[in-house]
C-alpha atoms as a PDB file:
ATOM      1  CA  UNK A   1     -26.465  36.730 -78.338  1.00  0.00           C
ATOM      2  CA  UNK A   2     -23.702  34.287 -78.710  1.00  0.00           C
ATOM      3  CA  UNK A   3     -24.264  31.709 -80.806  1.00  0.00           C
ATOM      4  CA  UNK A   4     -22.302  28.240 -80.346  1.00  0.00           C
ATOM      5  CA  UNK A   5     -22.124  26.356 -83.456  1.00  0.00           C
ATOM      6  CA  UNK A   6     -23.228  22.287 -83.491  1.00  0.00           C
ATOM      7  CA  UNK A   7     -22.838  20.934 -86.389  1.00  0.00           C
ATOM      8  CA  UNK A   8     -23.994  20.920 -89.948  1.00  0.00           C
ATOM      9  CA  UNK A   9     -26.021  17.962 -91.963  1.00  0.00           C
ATOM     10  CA  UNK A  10     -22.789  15.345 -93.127  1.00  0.00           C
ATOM     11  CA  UNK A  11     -25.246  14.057 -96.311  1.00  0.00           C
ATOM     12  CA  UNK A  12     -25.619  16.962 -97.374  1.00  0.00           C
ATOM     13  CA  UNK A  13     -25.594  17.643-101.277  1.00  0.00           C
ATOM     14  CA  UNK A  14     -23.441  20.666-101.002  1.00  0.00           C
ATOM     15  CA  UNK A  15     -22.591  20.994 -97.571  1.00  0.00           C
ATOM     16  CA  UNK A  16     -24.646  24.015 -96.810  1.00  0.00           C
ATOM     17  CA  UNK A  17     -27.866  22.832 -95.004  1.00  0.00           C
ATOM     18  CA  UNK A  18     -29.108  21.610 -92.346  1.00  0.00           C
ATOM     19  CA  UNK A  19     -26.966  23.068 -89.611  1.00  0.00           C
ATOM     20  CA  UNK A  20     -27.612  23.962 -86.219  1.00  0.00           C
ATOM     21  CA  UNK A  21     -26.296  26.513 -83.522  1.00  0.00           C
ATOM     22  CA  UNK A  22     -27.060  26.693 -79.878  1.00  0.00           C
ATOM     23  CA  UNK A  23     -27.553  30.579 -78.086  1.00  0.00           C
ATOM     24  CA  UNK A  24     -25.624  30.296 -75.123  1.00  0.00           C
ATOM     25  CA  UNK A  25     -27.291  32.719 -73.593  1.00  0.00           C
ATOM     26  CA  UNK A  26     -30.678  31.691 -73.945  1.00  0.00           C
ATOM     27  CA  UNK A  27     -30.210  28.060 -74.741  1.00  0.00           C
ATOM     28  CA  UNK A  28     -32.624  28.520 -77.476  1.00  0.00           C
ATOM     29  CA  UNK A  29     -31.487  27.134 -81.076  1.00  0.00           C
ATOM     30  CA  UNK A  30     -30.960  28.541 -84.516  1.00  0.00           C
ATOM     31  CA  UNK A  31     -32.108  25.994 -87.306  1.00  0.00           C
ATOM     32  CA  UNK A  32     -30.825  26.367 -91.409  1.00  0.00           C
ATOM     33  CA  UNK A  33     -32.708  24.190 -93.071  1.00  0.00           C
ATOM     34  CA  UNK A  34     -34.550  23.844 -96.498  1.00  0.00           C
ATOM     35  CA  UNK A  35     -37.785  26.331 -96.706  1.00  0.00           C
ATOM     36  CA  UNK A  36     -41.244  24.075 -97.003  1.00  0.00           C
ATOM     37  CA  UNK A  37     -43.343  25.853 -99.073  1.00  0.00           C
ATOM     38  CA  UNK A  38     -45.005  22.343-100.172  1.00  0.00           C
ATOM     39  CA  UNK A  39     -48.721  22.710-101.238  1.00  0.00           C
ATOM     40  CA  UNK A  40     -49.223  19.585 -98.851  1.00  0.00           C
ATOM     41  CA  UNK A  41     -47.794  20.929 -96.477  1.00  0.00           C
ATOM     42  CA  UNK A  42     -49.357  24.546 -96.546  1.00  0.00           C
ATOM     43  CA  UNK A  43     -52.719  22.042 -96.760  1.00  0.00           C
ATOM     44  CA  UNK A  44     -52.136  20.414 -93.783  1.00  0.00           C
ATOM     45  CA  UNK A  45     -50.793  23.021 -91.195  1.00  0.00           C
ATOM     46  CA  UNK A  46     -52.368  26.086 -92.970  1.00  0.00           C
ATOM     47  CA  UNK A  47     -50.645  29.766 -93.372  1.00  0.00           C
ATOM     48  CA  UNK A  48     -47.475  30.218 -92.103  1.00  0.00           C
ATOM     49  CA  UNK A  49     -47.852  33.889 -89.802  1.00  0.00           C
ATOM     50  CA  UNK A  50     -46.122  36.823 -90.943  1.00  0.00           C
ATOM     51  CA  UNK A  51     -42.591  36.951 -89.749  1.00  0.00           C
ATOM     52  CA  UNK A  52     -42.268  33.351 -89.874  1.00  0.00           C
ATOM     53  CA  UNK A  53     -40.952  30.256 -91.826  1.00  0.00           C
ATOM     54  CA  UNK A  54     -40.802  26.741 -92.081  1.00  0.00           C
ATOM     55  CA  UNK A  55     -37.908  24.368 -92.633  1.00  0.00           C
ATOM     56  CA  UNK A  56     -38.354  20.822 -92.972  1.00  0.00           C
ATOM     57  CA  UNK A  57     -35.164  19.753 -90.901  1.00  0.00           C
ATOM     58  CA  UNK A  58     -33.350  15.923 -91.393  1.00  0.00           C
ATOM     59  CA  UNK A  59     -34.319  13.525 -88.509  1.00  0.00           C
ATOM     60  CA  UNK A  60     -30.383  12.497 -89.040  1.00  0.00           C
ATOM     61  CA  UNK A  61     -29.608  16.219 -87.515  1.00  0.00           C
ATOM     62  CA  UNK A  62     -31.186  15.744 -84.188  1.00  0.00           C
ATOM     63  CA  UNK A  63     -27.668  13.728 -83.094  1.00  0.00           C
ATOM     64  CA  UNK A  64     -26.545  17.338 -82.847  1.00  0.00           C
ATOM     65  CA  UNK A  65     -28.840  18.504 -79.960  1.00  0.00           C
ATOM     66  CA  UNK A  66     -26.991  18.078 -76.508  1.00  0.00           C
ATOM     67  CA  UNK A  67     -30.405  17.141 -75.227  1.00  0.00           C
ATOM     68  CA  UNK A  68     -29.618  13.763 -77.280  1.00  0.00           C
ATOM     69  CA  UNK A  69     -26.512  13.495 -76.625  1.00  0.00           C
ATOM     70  CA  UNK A  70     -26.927  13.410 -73.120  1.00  0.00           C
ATOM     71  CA  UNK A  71     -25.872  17.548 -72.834  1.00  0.00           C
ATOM     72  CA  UNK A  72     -22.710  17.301 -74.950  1.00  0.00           C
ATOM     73  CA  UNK A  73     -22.659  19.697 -78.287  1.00  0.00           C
ATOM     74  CA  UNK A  74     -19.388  17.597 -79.447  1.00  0.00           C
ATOM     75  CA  UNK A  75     -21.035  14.033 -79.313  1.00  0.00           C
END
């Protein structure tokens, strides 16, 4: 696996989270993001499987994707 980094959440608190990378082999992605472990959430979608998690993920972040950006990472 070789993972391309995009880009990483610019209102960010602290700079940490969200960011996302791009496998270049696979063109599958790799999402940081804040862990949802909201009751309302849980309520609404139900269990999260074993070996699994959810992030909730900034709308703002999807500039990032190439697939927006008409298949540039660098837009």
């Amino acid at each position: 696996m070789a993972l391309e980094f995009l880009d990483k959440d610019p209102s960010s608190p602290n700079g940490d989270s969200a960011t996302v990378w791009r496998d270049t082999e696979t063109g599958d992605y790799v999402l940081q993001g804040y862990i949802d472990t909201s009751p309302a959430t849980t309520a609404e979608l139900g269990p999260v499987p074993d070996g699994e998690i959810r992030i909730r993920y900034p709308q703002r972040m999807m500039q990032f994707f190439p697939e927006v950006t008409g298949g540039r990472a660098d837009a």
